[in-house]
PDB file of N, CA and C in Angstrom:
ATOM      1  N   UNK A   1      36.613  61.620 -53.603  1.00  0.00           N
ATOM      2  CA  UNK A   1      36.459  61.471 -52.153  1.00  0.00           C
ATOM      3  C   UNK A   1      35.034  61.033 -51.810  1.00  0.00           C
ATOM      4  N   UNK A   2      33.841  62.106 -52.450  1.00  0.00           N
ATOM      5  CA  UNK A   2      32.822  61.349 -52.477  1.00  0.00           C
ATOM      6  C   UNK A   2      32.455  59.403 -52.104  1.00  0.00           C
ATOM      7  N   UNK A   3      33.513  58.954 -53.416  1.00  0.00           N
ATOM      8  CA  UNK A   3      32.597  57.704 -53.647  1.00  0.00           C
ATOM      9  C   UNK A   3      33.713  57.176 -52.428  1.00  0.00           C
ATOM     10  N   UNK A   4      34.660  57.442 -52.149  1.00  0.00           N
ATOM     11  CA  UNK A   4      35.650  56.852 -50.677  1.00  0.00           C
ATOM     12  C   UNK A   4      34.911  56.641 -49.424  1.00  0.00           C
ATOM     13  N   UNK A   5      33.792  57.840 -49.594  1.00  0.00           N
ATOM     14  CA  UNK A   5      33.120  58.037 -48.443  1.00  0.00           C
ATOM     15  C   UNK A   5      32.171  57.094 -48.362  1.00  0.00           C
ATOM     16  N   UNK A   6      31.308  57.175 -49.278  1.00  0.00           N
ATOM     17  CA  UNK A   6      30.282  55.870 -49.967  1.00  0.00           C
ATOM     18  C   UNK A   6      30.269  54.756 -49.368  1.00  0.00           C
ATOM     19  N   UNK A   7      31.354  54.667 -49.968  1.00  0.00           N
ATOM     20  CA  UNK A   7      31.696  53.246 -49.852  1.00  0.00           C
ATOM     21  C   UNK A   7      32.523  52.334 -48.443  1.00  0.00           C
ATOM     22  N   UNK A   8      33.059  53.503 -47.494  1.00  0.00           N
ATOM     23  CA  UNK A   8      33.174  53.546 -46.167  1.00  0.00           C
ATOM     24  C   UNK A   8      31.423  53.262 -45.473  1.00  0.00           C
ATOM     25  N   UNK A   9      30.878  54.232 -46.096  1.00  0.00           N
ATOM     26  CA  UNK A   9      29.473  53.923 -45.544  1.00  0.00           C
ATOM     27  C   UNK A   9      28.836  52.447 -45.902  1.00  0.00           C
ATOM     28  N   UNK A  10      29.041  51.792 -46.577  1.00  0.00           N
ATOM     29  CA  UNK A  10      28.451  50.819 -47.150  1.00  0.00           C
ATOM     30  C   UNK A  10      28.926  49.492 -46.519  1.00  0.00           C
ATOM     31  N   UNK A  11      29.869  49.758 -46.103  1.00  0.00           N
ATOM     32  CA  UNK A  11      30.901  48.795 -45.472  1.00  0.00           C
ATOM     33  C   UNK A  11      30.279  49.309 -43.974  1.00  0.00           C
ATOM     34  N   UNK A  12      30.445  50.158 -43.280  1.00  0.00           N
ATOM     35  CA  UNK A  12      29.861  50.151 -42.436  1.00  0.00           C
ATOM     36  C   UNK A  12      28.679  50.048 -42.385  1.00  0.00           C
ATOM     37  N   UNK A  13      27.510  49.655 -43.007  1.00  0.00           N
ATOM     38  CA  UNK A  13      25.981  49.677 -42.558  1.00  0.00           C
ATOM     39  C   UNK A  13      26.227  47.533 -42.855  1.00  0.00           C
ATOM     40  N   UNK A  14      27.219  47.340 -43.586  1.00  0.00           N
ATOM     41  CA  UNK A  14      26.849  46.003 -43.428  1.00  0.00           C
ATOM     42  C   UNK A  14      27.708  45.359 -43.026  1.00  0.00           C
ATOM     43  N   UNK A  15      28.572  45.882 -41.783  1.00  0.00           N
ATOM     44  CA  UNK A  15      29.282  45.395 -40.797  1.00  0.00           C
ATOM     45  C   UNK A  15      28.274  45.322 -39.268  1.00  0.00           C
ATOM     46  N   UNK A  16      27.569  46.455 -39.607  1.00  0.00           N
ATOM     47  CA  UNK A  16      26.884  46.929 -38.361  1.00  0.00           C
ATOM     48  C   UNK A  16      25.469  46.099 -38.147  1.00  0.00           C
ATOM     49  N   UNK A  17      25.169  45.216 -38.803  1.00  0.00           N
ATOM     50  CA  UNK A  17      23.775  44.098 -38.918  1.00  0.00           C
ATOM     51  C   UNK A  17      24.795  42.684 -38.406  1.00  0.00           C
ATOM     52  N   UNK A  18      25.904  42.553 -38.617  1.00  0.00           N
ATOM     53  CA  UNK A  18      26.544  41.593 -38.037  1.00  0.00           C
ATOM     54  C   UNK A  18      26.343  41.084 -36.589  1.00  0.00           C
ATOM     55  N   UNK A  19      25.839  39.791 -35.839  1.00  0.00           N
ATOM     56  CA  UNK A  19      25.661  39.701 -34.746  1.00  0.00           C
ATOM     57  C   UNK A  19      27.591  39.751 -34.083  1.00  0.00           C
ATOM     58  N   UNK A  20      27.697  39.992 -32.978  1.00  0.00           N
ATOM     59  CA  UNK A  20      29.736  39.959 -32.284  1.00  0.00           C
ATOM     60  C   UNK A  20      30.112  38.790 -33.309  1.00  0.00           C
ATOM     61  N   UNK A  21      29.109  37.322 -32.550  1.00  0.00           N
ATOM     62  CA  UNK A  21      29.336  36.235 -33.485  1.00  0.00           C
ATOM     63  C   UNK A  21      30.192  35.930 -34.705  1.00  0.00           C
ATOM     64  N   UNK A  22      29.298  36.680 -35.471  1.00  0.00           N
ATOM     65  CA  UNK A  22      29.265  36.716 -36.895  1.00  0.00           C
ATOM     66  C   UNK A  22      30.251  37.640 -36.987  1.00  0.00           C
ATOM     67  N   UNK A  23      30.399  38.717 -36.503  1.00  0.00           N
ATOM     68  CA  UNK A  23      31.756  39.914 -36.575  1.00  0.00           C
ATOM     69  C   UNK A  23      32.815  39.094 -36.516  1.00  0.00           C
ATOM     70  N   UNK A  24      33.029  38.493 -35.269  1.00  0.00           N
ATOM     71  CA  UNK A  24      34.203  38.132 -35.073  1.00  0.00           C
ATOM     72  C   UNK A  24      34.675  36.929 -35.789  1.00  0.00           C
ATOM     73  N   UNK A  25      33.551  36.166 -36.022  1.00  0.00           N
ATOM     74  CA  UNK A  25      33.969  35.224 -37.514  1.00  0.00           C
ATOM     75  C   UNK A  25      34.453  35.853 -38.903  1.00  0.00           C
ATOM     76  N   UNK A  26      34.279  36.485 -39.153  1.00  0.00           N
ATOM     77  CA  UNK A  26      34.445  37.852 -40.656  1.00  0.00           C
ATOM     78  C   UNK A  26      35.573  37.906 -40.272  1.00  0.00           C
ATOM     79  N   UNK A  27      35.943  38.874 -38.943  1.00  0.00           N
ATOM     80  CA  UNK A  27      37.411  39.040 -38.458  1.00  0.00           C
ATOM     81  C   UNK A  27      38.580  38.089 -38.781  1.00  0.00           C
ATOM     82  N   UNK A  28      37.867  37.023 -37.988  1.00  0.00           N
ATOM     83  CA  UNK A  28      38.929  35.814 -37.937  1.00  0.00           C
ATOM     84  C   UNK A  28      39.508  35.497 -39.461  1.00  0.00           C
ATOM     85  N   UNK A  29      37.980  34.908 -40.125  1.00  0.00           N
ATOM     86  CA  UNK A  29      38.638  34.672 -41.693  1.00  0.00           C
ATOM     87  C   UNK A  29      39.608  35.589 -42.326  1.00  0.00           C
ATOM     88  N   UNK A  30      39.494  37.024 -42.130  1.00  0.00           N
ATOM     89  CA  UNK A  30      39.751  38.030 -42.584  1.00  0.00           C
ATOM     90  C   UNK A  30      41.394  37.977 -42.516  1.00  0.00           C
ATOM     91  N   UNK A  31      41.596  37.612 -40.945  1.00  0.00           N
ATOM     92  CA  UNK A  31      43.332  37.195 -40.964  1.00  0.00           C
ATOM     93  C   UNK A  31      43.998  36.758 -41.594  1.00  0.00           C
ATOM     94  N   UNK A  32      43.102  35.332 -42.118  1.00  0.00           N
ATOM     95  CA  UNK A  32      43.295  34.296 -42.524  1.00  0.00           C
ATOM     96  C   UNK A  32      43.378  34.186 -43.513  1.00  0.00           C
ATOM     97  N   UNK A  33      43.219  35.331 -44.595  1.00  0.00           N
ATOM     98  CA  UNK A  33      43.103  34.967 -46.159  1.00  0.00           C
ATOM     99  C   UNK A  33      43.496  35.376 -46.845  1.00  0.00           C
ATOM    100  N   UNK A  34      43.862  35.246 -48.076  1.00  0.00           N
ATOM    101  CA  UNK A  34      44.768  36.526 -48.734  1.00  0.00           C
ATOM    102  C   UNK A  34      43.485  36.710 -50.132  1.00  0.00           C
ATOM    103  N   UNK A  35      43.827  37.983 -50.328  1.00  0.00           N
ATOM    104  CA  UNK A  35      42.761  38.277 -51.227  1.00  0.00           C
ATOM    105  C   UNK A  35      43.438  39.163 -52.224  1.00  0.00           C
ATOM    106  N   UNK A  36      43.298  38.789 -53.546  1.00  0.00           N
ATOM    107  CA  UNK A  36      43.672  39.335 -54.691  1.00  0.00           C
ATOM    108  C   UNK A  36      45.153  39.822 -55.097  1.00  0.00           C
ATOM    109  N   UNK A  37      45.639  38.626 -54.326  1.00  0.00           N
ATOM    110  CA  UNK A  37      46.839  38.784 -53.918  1.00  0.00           C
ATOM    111  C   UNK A  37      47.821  40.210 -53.485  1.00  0.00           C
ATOM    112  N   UNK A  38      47.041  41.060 -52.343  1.00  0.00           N
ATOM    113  CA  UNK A  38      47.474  41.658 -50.895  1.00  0.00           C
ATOM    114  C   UNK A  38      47.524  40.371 -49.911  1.00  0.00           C
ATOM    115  N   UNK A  39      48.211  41.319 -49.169  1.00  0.00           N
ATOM    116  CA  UNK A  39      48.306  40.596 -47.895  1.00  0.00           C
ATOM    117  C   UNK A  39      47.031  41.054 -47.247  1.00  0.00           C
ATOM    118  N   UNK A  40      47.136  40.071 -46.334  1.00  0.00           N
ATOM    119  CA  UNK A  40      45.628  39.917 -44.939  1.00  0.00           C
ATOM    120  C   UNK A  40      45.658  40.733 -43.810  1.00  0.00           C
ATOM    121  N   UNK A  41      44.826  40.905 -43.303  1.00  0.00           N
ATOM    122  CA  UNK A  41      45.036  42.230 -42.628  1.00  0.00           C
ATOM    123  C   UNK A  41      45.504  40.924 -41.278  1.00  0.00           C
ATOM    124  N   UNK A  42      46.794  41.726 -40.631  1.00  0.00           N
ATOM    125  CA  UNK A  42      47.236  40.792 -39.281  1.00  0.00           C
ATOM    126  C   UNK A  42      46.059  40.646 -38.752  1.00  0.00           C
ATOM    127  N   UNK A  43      46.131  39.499 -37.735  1.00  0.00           N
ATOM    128  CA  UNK A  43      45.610  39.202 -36.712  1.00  0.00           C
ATOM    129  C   UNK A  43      45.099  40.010 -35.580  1.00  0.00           C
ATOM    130  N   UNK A  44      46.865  40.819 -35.095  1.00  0.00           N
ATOM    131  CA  UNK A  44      46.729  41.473 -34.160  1.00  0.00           C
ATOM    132  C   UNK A  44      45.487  43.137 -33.961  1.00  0.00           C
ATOM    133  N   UNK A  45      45.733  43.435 -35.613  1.00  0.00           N
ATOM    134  CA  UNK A  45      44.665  44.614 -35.633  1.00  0.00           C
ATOM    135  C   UNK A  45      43.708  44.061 -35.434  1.00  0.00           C
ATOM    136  N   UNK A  46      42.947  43.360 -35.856  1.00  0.00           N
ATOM    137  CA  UNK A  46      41.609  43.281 -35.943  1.00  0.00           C
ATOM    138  C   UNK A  46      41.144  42.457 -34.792  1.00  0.00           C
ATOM    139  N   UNK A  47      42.002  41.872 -33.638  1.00  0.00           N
ATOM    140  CA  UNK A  47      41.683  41.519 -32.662  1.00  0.00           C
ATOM    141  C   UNK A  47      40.691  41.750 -31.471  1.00  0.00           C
ATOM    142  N   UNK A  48      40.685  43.004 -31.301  1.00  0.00           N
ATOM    143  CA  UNK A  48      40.078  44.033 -30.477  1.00  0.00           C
ATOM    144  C   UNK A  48      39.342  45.133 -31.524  1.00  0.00           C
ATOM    145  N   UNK A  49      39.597  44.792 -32.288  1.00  0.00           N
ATOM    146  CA  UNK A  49      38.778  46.181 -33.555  1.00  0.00           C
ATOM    147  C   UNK A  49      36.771  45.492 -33.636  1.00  0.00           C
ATOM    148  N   UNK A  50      36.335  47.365 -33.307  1.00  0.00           N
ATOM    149  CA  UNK A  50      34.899  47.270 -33.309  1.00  0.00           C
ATOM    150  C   UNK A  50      34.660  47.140 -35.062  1.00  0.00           C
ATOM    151  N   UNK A  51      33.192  47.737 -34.842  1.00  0.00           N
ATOM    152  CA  UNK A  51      32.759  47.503 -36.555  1.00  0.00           C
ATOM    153  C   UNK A  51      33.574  48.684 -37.747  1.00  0.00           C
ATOM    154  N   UNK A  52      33.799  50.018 -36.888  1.00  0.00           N
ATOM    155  CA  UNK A  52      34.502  51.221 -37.524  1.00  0.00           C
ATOM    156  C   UNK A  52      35.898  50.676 -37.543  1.00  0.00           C
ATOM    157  N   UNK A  53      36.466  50.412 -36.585  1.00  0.00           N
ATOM    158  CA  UNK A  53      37.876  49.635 -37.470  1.00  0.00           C
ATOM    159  C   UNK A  53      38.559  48.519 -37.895  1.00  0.00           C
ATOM    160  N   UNK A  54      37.423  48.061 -37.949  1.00  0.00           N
ATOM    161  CA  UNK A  54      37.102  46.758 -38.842  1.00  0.00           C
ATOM    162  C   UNK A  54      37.089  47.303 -40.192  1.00  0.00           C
ATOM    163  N   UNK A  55      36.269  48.374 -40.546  1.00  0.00           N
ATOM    164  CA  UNK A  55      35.304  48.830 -41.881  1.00  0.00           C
ATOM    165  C   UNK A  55      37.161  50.034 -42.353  1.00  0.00           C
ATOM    166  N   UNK A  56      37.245  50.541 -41.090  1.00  0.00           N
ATOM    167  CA  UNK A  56      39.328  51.152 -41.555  1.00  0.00           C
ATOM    168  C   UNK A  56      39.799  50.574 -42.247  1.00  0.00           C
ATOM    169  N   UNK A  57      40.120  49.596 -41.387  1.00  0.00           N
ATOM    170  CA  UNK A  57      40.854  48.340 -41.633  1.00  0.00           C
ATOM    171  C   UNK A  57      41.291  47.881 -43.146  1.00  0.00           C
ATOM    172  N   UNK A  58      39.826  47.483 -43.249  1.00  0.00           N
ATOM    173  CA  UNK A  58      39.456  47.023 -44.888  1.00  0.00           C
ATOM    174  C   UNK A  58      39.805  48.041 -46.021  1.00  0.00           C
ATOM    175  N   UNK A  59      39.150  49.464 -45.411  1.00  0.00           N
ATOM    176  CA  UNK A  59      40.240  49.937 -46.422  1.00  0.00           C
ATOM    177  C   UNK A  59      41.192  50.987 -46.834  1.00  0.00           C
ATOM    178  N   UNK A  60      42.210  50.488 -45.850  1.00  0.00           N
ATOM    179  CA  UNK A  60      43.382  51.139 -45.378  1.00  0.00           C
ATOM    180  C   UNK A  60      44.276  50.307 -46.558  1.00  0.00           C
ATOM    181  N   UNK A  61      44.174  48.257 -46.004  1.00  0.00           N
ATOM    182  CA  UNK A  61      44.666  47.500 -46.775  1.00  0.00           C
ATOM    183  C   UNK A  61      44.283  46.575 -48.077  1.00  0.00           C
ATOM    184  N   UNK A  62      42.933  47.516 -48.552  1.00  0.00           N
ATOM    185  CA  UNK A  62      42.416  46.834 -49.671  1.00  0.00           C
ATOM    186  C   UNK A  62      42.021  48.035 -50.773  1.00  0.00           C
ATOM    187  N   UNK A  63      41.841  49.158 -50.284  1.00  0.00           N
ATOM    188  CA  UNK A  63      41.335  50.232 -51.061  1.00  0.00           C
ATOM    189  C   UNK A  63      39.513  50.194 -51.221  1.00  0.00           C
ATOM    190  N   UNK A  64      38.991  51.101 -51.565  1.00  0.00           N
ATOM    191  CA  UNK A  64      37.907  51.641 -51.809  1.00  0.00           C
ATOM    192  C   UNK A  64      36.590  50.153 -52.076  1.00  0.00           C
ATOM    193  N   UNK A  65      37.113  50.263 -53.643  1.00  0.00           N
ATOM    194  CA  UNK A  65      36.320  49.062 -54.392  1.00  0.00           C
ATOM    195  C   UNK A  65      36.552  47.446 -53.727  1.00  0.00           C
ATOM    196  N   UNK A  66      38.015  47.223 -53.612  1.00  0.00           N
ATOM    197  CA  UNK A  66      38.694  45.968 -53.395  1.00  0.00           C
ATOM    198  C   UNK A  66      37.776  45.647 -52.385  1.00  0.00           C
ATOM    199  N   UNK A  67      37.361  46.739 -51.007  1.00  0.00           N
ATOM    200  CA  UNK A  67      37.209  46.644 -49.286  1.00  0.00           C
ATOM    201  C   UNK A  67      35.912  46.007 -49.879  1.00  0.00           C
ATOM    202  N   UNK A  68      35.050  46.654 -50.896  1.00  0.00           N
ATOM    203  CA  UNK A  68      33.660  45.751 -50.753  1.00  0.00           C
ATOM    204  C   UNK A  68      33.779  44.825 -51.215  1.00  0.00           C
ATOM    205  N   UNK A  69      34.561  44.247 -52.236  1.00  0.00           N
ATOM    206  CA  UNK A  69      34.540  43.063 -52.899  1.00  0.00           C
ATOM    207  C   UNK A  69      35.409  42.049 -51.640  1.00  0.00           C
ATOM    208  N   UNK A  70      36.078  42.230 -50.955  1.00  0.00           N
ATOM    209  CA  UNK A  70      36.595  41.234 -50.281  1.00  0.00           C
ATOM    210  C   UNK A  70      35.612  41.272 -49.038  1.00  0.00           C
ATOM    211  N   UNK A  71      34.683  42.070 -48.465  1.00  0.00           N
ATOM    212  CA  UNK A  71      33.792  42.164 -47.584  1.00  0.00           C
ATOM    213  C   UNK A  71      32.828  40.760 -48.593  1.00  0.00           C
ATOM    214  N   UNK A  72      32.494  41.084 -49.315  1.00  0.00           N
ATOM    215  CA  UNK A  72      31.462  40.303 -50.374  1.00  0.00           C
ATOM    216  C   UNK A  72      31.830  38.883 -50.176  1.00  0.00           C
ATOM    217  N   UNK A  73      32.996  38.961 -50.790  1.00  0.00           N
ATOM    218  CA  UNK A  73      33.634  37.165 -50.306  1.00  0.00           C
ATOM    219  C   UNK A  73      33.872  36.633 -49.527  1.00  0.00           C
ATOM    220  N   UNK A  74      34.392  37.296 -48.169  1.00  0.00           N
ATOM    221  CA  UNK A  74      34.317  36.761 -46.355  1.00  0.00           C
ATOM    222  C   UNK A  74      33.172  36.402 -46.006  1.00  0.00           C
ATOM    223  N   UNK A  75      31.973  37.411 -46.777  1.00  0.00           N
ATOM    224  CA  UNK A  75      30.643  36.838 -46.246  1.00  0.00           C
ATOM    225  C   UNK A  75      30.507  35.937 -46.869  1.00  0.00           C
ATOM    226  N   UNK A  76      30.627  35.513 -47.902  1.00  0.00           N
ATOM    227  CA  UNK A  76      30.174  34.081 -48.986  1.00  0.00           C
ATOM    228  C   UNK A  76      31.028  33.140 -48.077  1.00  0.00           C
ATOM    229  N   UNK A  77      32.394  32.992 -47.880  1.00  0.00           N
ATOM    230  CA  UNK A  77      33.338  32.400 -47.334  1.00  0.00           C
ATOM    231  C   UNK A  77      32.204  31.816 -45.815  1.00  0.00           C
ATOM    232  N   UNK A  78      32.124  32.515 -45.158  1.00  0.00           N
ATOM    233  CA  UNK A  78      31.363  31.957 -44.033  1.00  0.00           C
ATOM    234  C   UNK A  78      29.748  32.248 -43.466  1.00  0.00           C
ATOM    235  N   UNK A  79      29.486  31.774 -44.903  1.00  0.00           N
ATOM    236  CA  UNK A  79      28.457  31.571 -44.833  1.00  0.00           C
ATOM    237  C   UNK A  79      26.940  32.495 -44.781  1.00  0.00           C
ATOM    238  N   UNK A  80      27.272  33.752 -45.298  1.00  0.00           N
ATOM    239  CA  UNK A  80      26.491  35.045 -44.777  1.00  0.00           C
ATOM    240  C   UNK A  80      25.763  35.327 -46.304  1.00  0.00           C
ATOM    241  N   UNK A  81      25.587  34.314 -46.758  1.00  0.00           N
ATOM    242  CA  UNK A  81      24.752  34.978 -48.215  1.00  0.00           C
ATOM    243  C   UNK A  81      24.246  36.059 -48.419  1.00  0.00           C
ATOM    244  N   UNK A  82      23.497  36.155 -47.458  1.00  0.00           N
ATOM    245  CA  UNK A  82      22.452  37.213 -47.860  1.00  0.00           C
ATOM    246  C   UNK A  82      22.755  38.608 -47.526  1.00  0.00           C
ATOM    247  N   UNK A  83      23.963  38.562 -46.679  1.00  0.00           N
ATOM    248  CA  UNK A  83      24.417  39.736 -46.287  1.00  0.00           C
ATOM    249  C   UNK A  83      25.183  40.209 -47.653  1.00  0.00           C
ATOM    250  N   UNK A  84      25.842  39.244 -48.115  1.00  0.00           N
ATOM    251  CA  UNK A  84      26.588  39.271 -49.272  1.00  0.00           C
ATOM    252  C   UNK A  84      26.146  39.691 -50.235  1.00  0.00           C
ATOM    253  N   UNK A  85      24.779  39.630 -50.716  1.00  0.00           N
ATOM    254  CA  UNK A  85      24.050  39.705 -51.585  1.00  0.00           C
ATOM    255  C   UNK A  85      23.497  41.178 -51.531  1.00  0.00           C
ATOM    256  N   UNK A  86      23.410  41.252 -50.097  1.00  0.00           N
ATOM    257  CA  UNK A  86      22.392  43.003 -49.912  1.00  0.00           C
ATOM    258  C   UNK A  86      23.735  43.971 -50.370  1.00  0.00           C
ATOM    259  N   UNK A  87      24.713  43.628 -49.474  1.00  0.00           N
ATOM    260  CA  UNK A  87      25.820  44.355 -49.940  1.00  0.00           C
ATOM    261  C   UNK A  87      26.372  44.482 -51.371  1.00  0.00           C
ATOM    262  N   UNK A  88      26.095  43.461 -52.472  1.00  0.00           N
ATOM    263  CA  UNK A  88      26.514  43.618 -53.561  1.00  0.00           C
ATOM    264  C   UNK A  88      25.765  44.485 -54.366  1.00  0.00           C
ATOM    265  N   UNK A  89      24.141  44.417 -53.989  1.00  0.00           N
ATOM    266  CA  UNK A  89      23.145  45.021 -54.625  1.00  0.00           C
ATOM    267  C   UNK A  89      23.594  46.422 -54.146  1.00  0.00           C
ATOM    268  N   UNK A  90      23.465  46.718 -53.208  1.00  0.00           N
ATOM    269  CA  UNK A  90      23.558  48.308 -52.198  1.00  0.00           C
ATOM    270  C   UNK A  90      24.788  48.891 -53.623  1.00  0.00           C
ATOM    271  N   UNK A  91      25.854  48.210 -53.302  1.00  0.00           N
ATOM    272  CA  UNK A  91      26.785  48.583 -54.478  1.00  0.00           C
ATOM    273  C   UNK A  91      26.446  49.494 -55.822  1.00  0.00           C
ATOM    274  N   UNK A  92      25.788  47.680 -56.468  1.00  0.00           N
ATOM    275  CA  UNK A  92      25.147  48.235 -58.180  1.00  0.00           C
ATOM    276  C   UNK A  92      24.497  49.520 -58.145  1.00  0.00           C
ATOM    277  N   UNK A  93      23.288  49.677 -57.016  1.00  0.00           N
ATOM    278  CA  UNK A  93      22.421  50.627 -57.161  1.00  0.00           C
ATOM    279  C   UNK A  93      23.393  51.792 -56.825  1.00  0.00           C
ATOM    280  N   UNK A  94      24.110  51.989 -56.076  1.00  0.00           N
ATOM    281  CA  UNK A  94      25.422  53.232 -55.882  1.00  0.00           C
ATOM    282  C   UNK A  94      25.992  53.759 -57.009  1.00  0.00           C
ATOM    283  N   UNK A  95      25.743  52.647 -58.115  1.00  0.00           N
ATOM    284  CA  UNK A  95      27.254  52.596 -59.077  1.00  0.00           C
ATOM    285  C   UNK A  95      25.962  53.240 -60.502  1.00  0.00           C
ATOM    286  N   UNK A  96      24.820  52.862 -60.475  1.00  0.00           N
ATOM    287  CA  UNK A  96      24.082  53.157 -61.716  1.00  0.00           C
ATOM    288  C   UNK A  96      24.190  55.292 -62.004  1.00  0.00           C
ATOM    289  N   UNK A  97      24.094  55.253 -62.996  1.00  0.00           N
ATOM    290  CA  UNK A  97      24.534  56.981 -63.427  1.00  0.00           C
ATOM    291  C   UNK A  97      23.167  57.578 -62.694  1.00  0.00           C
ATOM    292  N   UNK A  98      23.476  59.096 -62.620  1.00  0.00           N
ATOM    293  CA  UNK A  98      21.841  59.328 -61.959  1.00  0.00           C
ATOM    294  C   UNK A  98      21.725  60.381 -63.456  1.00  0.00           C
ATOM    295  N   UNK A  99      20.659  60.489 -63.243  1.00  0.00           N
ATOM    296  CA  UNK A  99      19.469  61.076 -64.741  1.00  0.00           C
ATOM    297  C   UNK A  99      19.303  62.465 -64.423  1.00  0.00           C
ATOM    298  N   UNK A 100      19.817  63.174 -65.401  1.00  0.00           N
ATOM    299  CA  UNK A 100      19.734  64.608 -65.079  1.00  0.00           C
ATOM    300  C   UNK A 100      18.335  64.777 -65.437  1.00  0.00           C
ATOM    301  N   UNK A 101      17.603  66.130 -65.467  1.00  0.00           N
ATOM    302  CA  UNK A 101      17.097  67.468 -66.273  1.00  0.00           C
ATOM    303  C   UNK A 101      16.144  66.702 -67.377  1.00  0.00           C
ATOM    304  N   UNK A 102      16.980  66.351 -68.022  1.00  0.00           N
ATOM    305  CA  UNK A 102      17.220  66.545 -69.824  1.00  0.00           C
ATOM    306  C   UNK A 102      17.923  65.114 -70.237  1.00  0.00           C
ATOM    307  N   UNK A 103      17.848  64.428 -70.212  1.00  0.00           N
ATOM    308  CA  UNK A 103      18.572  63.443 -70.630  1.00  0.00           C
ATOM    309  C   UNK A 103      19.024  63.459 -72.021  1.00  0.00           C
ATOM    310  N   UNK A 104      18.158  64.025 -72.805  1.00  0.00           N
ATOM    311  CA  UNK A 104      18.595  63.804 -74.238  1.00  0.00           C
ATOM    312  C   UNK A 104      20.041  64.949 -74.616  1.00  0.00           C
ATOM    313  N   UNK A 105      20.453  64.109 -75.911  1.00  0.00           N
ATOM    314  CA  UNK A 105      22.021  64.551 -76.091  1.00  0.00           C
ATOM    315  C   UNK A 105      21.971  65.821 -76.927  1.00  0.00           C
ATOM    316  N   UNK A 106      22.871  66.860 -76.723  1.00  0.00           N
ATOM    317  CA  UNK A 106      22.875  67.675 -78.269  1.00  0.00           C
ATOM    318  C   UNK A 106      23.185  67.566 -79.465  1.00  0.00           C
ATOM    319  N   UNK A 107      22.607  67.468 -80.078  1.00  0.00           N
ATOM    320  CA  UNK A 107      23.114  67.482 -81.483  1.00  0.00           C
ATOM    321  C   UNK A 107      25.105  67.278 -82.015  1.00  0.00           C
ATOM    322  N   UNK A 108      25.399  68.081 -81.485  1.00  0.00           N
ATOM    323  CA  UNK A 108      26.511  68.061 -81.322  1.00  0.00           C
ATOM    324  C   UNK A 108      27.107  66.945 -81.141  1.00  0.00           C
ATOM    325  N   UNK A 109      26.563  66.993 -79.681  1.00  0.00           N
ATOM    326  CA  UNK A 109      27.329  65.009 -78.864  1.00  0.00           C
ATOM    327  C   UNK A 109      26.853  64.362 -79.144  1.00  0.00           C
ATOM    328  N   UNK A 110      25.848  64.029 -80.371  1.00  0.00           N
ATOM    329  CA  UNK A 110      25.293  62.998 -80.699  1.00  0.00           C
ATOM    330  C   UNK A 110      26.082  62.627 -82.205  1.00  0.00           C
ATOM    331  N   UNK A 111      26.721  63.832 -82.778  1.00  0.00           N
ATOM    332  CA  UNK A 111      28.038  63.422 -84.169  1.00  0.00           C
ATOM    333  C   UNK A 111      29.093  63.023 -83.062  1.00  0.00           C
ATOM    334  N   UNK A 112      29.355  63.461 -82.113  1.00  0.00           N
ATOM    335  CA  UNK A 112      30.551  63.321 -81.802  1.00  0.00           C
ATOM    336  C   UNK A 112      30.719  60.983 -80.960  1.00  0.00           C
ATOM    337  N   UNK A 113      29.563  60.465 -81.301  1.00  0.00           N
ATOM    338  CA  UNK A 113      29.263  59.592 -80.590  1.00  0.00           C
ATOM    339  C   UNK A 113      28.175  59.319 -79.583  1.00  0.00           C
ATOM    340  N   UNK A 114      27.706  60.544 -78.838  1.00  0.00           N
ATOM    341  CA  UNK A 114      26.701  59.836 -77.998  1.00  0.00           C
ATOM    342  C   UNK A 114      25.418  59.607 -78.333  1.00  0.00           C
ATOM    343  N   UNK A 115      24.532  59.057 -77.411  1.00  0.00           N
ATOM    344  CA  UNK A 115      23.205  58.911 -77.861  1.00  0.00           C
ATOM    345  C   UNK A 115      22.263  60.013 -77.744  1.00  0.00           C
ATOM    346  N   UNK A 116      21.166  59.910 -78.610  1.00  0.00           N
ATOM    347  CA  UNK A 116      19.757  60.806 -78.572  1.00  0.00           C
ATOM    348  C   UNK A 116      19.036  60.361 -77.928  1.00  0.00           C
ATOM    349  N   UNK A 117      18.171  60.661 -76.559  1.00  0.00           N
ATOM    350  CA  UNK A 117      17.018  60.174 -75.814  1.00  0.00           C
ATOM    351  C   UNK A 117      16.150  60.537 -76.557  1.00  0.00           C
TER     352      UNK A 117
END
């Protein structure tokens, strides 16, 4: 649930730098496209939908991971590089392990396969 949440957040902080403009262009394409072969989110939802159910939206009918990766490509699609880009990075850095304590392995988990720091 954690990373559901995450990643709701992530989608929303880079929906929310969008000028209406630019929203409602995302929107539009968004109708318009089919992605990873799902269907597109209708027309009619996202017609009147702010940035929060816009950011639903995405992933109600794309799921968790899919919602950023097809957020990623609407922006490439029309033209939003750099939004595309912050958002992909925001991602990686989400996704890297975090570093406990102690990093190094025990003895143990280090026959069993893992590494020694």
């Amino acid at each position: 649930i954690e990373s559901f949440v995450r990643i709701g957040d992530l989608l929303l902080r880079a929906l929310n730098v969008l000028s209406q403009e630019d929203l409602k262009r995302f929107q539009d394409k968004l109708s318009h496209s089919d992605f990873e072969g799902k269907c597109n989110i209708p027309r009619g939802l996202l017609e009147n939908a702010n940035r929060i159910d816009t950011k639903n939206l995405l992933m109600k009918f794309y799921g968790g991971d899919n919602a950023v990766n097809v957020t990623i490509d609407v922006f490439t699609q029309i033209n939003l590089r750099a939004s595309a880009a912050k958002l992909r990075e925001e991602r990686e850095k989400g996704k890297k392990p975090k570093v406990t304590e102690n990093p190094r392995v025990s003895p143990r988990a280090a026959a069993a396969g893992g590494e020694t720091g």
